[in-house]
N, C-alpha and C. Protein backbone atom coordinates (compact mmCIF):
# COMPACT_ATOMS: atom_id res chain seq x y z
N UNK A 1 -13.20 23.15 -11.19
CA UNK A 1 -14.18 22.40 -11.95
C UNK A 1 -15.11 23.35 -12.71
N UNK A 2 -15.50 22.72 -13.79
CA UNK A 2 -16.65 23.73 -14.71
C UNK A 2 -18.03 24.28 -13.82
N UNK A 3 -18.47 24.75 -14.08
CA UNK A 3 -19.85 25.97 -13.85
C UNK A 3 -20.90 25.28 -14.44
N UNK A 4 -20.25 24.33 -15.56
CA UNK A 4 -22.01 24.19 -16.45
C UNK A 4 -23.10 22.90 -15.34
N UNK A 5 -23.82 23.07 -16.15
CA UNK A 5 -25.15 22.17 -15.25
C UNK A 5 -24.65 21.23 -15.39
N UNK A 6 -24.12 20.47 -16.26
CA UNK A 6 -23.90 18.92 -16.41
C UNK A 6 -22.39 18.89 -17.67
N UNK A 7 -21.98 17.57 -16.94
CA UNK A 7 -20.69 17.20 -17.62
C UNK A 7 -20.72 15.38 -17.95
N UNK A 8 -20.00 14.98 -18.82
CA UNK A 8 -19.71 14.02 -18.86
C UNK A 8 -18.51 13.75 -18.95
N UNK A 9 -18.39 12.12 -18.59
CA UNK A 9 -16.99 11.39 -18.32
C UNK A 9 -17.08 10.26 -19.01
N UNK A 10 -15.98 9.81 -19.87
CA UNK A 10 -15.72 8.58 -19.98
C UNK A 10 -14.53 7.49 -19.55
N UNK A 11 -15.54 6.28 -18.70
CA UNK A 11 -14.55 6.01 -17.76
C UNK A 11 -12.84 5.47 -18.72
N UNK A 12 -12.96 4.72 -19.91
CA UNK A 12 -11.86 4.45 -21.01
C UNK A 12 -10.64 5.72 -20.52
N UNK A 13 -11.00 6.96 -20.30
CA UNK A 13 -10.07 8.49 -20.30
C UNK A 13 -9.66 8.00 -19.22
N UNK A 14 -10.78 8.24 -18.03
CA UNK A 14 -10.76 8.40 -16.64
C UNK A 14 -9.43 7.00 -16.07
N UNK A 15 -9.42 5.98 -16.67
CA UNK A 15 -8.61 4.53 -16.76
C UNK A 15 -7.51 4.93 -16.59
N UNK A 16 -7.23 5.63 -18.42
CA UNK A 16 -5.85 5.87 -18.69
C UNK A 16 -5.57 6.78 -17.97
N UNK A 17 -5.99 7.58 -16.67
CA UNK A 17 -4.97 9.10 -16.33
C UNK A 17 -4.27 8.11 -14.98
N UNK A 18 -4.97 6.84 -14.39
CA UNK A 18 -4.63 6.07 -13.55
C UNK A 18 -3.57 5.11 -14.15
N UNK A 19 -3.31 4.88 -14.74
CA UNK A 19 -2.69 3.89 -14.90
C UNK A 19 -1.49 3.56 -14.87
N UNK A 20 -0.60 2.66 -14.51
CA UNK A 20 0.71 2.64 -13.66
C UNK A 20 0.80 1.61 -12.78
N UNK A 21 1.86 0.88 -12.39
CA UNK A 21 2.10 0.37 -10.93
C UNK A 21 2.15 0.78 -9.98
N UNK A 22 1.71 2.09 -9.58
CA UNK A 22 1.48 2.32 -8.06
C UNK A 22 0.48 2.76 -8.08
N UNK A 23 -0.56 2.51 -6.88
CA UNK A 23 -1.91 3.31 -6.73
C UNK A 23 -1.70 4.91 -7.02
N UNK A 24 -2.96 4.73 -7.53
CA UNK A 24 -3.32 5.82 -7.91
C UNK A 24 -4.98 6.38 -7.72
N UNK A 25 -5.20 7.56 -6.88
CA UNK A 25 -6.48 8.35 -6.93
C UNK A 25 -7.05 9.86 -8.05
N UNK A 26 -7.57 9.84 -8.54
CA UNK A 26 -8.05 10.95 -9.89
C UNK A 26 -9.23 11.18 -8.86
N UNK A 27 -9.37 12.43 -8.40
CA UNK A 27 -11.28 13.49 -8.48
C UNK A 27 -10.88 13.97 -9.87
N UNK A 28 -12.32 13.50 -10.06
CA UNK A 28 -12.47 14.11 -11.63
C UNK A 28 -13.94 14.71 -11.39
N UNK A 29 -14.76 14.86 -10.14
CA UNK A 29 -15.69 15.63 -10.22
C UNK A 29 -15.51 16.50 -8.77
N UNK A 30 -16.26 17.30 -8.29
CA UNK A 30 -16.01 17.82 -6.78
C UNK A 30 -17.65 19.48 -6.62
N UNK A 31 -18.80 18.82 -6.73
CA UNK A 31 -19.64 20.03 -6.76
C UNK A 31 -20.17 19.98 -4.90
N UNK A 32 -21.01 20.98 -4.24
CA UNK A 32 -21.12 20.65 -3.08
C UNK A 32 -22.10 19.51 -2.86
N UNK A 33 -22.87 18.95 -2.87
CA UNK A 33 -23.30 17.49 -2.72
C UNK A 33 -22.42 16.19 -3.08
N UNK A 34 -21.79 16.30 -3.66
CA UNK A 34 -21.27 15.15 -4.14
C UNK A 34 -19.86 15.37 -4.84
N UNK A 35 -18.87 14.04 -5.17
CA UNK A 35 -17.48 14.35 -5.50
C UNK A 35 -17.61 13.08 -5.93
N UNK A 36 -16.93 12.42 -7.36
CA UNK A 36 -16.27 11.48 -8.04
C UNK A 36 -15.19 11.11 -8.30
N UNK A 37 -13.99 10.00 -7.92
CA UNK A 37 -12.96 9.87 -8.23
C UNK A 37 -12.68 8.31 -8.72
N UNK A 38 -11.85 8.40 -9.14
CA UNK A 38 -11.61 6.52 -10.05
C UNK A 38 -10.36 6.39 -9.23
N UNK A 39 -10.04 5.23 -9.02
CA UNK A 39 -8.94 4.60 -7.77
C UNK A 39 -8.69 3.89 -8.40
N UNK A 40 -7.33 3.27 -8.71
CA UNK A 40 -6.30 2.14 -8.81
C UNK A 40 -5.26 1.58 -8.07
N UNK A 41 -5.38 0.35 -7.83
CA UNK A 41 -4.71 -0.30 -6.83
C UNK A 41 -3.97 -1.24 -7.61
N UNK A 42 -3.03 -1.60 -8.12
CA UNK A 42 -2.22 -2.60 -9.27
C UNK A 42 -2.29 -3.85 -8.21
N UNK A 43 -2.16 -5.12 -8.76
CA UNK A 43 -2.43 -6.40 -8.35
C UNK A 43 -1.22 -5.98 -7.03
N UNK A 44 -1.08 -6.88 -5.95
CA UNK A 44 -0.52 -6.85 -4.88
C UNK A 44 -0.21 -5.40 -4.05
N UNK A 45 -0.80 -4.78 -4.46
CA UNK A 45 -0.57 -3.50 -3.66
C UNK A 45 -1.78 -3.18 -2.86
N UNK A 46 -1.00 -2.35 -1.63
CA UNK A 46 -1.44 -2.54 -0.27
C UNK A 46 -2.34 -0.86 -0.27
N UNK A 47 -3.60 -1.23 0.38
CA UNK A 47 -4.57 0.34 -0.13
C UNK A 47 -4.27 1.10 1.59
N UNK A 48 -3.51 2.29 1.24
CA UNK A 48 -3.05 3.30 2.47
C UNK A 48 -4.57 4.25 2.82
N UNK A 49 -5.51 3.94 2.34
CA UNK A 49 -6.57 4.88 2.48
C UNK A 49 -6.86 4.75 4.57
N UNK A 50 -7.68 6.40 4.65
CA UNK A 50 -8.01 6.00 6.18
C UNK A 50 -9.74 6.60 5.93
N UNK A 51 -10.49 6.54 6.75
CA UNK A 51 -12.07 6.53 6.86
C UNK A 51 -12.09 8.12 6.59
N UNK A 52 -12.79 8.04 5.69
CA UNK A 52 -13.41 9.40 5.13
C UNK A 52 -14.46 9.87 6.32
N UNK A 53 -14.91 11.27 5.58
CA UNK A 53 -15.98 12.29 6.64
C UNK A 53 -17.20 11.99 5.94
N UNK A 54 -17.16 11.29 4.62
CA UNK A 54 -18.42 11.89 3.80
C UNK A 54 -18.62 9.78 3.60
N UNK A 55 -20.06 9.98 3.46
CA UNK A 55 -20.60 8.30 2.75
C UNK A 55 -20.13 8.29 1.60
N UNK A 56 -19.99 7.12 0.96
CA UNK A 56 -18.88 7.00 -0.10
C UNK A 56 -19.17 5.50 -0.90
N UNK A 57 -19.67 5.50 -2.37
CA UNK A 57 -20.33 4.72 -2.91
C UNK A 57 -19.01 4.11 -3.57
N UNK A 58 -18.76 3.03 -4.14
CA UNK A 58 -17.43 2.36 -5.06
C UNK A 58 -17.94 1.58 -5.56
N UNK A 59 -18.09 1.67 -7.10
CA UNK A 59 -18.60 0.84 -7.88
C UNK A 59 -16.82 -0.02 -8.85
N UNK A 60 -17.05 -0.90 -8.54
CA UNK A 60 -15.75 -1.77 -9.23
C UNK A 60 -15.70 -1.59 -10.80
N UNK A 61 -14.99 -1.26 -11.58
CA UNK A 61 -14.73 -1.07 -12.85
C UNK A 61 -14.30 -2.39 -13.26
N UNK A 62 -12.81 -2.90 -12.77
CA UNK A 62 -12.09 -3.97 -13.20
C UNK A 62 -11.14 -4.20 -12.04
N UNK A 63 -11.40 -5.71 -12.11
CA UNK A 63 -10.09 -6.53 -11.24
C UNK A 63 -10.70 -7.24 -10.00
N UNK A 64 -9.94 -8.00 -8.59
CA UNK A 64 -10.47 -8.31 -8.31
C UNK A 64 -9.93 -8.26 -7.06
N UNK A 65 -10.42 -8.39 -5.93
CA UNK A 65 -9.89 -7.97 -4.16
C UNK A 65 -11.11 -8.35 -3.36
N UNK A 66 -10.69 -8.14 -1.86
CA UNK A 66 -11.15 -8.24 -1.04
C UNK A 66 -11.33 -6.78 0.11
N UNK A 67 -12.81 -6.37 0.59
CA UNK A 67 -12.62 -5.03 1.11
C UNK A 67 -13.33 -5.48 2.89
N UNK A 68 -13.11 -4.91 3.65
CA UNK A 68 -12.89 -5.11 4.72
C UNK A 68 -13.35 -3.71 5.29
N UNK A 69 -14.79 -4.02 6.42
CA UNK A 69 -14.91 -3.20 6.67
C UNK A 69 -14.84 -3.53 7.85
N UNK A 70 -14.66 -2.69 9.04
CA UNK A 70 -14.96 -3.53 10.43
C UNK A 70 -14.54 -4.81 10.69
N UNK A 71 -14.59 -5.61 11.19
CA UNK A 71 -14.25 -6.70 11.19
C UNK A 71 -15.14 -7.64 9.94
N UNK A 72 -15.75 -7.31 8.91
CA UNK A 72 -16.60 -7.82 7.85
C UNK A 72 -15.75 -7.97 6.67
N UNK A 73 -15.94 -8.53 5.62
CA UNK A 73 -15.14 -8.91 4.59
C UNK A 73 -16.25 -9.09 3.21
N UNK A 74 -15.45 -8.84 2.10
CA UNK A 74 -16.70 -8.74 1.00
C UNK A 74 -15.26 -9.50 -0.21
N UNK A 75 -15.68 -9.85 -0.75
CA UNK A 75 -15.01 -10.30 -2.54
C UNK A 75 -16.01 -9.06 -2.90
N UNK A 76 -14.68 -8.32 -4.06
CA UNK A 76 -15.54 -7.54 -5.08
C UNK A 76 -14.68 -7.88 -6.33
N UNK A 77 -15.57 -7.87 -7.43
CA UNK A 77 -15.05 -8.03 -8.52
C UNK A 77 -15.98 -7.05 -9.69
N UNK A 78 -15.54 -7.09 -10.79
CA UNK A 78 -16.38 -6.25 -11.50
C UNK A 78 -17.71 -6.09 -11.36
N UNK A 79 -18.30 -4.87 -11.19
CA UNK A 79 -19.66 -4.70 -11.21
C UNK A 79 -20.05 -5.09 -10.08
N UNK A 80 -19.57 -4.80 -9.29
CA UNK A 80 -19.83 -5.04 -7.46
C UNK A 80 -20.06 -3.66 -7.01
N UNK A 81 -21.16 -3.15 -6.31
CA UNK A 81 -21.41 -1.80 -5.83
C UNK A 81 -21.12 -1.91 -4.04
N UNK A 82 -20.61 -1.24 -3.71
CA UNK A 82 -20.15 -1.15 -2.53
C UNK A 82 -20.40 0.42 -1.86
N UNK A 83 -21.36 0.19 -0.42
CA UNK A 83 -21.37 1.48 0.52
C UNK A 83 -20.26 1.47 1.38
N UNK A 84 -19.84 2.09 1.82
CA UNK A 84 -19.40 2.53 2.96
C UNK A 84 -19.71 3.54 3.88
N UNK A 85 -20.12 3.67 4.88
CA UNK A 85 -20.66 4.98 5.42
C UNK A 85 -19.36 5.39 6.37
N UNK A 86 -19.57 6.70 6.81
CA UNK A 86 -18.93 7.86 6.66
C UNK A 86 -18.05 7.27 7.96
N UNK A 87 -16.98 7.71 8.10
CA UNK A 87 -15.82 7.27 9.31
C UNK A 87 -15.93 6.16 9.91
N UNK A 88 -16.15 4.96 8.90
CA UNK A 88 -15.67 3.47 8.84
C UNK A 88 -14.16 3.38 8.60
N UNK A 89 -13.67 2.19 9.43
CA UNK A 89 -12.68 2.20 8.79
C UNK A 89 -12.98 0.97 8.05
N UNK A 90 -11.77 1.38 6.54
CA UNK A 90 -12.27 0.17 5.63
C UNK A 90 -11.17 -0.19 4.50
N UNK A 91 -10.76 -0.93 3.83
CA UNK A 91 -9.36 -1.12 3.08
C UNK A 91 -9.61 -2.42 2.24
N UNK A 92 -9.16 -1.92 1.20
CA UNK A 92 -8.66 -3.40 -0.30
C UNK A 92 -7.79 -3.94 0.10
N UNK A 93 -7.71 -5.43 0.29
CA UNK A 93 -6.63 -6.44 0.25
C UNK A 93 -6.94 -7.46 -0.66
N UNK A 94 -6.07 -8.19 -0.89
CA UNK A 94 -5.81 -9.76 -1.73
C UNK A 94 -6.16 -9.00 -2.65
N UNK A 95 -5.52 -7.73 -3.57
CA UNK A 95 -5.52 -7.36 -4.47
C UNK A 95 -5.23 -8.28 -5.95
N UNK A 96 -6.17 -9.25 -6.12
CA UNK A 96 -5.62 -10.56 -7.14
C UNK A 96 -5.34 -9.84 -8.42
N UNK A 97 -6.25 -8.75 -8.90
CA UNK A 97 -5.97 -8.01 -10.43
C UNK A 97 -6.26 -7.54 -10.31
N UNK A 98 -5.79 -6.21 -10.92
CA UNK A 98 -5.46 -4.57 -11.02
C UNK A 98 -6.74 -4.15 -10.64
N UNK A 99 -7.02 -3.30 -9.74
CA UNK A 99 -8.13 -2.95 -9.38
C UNK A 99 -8.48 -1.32 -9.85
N UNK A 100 -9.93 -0.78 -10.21
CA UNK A 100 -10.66 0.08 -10.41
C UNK A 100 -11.55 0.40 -10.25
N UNK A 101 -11.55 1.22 -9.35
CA UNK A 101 -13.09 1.79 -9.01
C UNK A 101 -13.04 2.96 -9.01
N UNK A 102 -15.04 3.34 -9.13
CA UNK A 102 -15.63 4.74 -8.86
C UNK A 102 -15.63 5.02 -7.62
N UNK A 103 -15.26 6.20 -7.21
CA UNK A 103 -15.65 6.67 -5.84
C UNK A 103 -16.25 7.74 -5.76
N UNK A 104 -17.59 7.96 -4.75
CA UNK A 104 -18.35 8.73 -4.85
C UNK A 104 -18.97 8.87 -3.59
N UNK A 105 -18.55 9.84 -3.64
CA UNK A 105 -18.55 10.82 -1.60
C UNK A 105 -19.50 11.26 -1.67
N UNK A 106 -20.37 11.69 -0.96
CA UNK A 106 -21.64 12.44 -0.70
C UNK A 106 -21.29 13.77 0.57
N UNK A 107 -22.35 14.52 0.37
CA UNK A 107 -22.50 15.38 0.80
C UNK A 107 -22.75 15.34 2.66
N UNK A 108 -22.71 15.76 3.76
CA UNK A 108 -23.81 15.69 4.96
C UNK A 108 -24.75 16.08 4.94
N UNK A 109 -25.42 17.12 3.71
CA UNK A 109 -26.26 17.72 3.83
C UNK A 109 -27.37 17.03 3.32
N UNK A 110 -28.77 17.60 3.22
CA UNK A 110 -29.29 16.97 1.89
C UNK A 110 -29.04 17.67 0.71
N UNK A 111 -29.17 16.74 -0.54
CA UNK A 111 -29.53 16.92 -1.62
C UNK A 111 -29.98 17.89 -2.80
N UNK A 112 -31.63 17.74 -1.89
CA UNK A 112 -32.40 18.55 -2.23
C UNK A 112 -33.05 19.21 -1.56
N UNK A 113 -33.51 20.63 -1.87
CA UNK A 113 -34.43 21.03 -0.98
C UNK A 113 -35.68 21.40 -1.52
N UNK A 114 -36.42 21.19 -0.45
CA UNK A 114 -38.12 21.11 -0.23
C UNK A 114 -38.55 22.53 -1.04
């Protein structure tokens, strides 16, 4: 990954490097606090993910499913922000249309310092 202070993304790019009938995961960022990746899950396909180490933000791009955390259940559809904290287990089903999201891992550490 680049060195400079700041980068930008546009998610339209970030779409097309996913795109296909089989899931698909892109990191397109990775600095030590934090990591970004866009996820695709095509309508009826089954999400193989297992509980991450790091908290992990998913903001829905497009499409529409059901995520399951614990025994809990959510509808997400566009523009649905979703936490998950860190070694949950948690998974997309009733994948109704092509699904896309941001994913965004966090650090254990803090942030910032004092």
């Amino acid at each position: 990954m680049s060195e400079h202070a700041w980068q930008v993304f546009r998610l339209e790019e970030l779409t097309e490097k996913v795109a296909g009938d089989e899931p698909r995961f892109l990191e397109f960022l990775r600095v030590p606090s934090i990591s970004g990746a866009i996820y695709r899950l095509p309508a009826g396909a089954k999400d193989m993910q297992a509980p991450h180490l790091e908290d992990e933000i998913y903001v829905v791009a497009d499409g529409r499913a059901r995520l399951r955390v614990g025994d809990q259940e959510h509808e997400v559809r566009p523009g649905t922000i979703l936490f998950v904290r860190a070694t949950e287990e948690h998974s997309f089903f009733d994948v109704e249309e092509d699904l896309t999201l941001l994913a965004f891992f966090g650090s254990s550490g803090p942030l910032w310092e004092k």
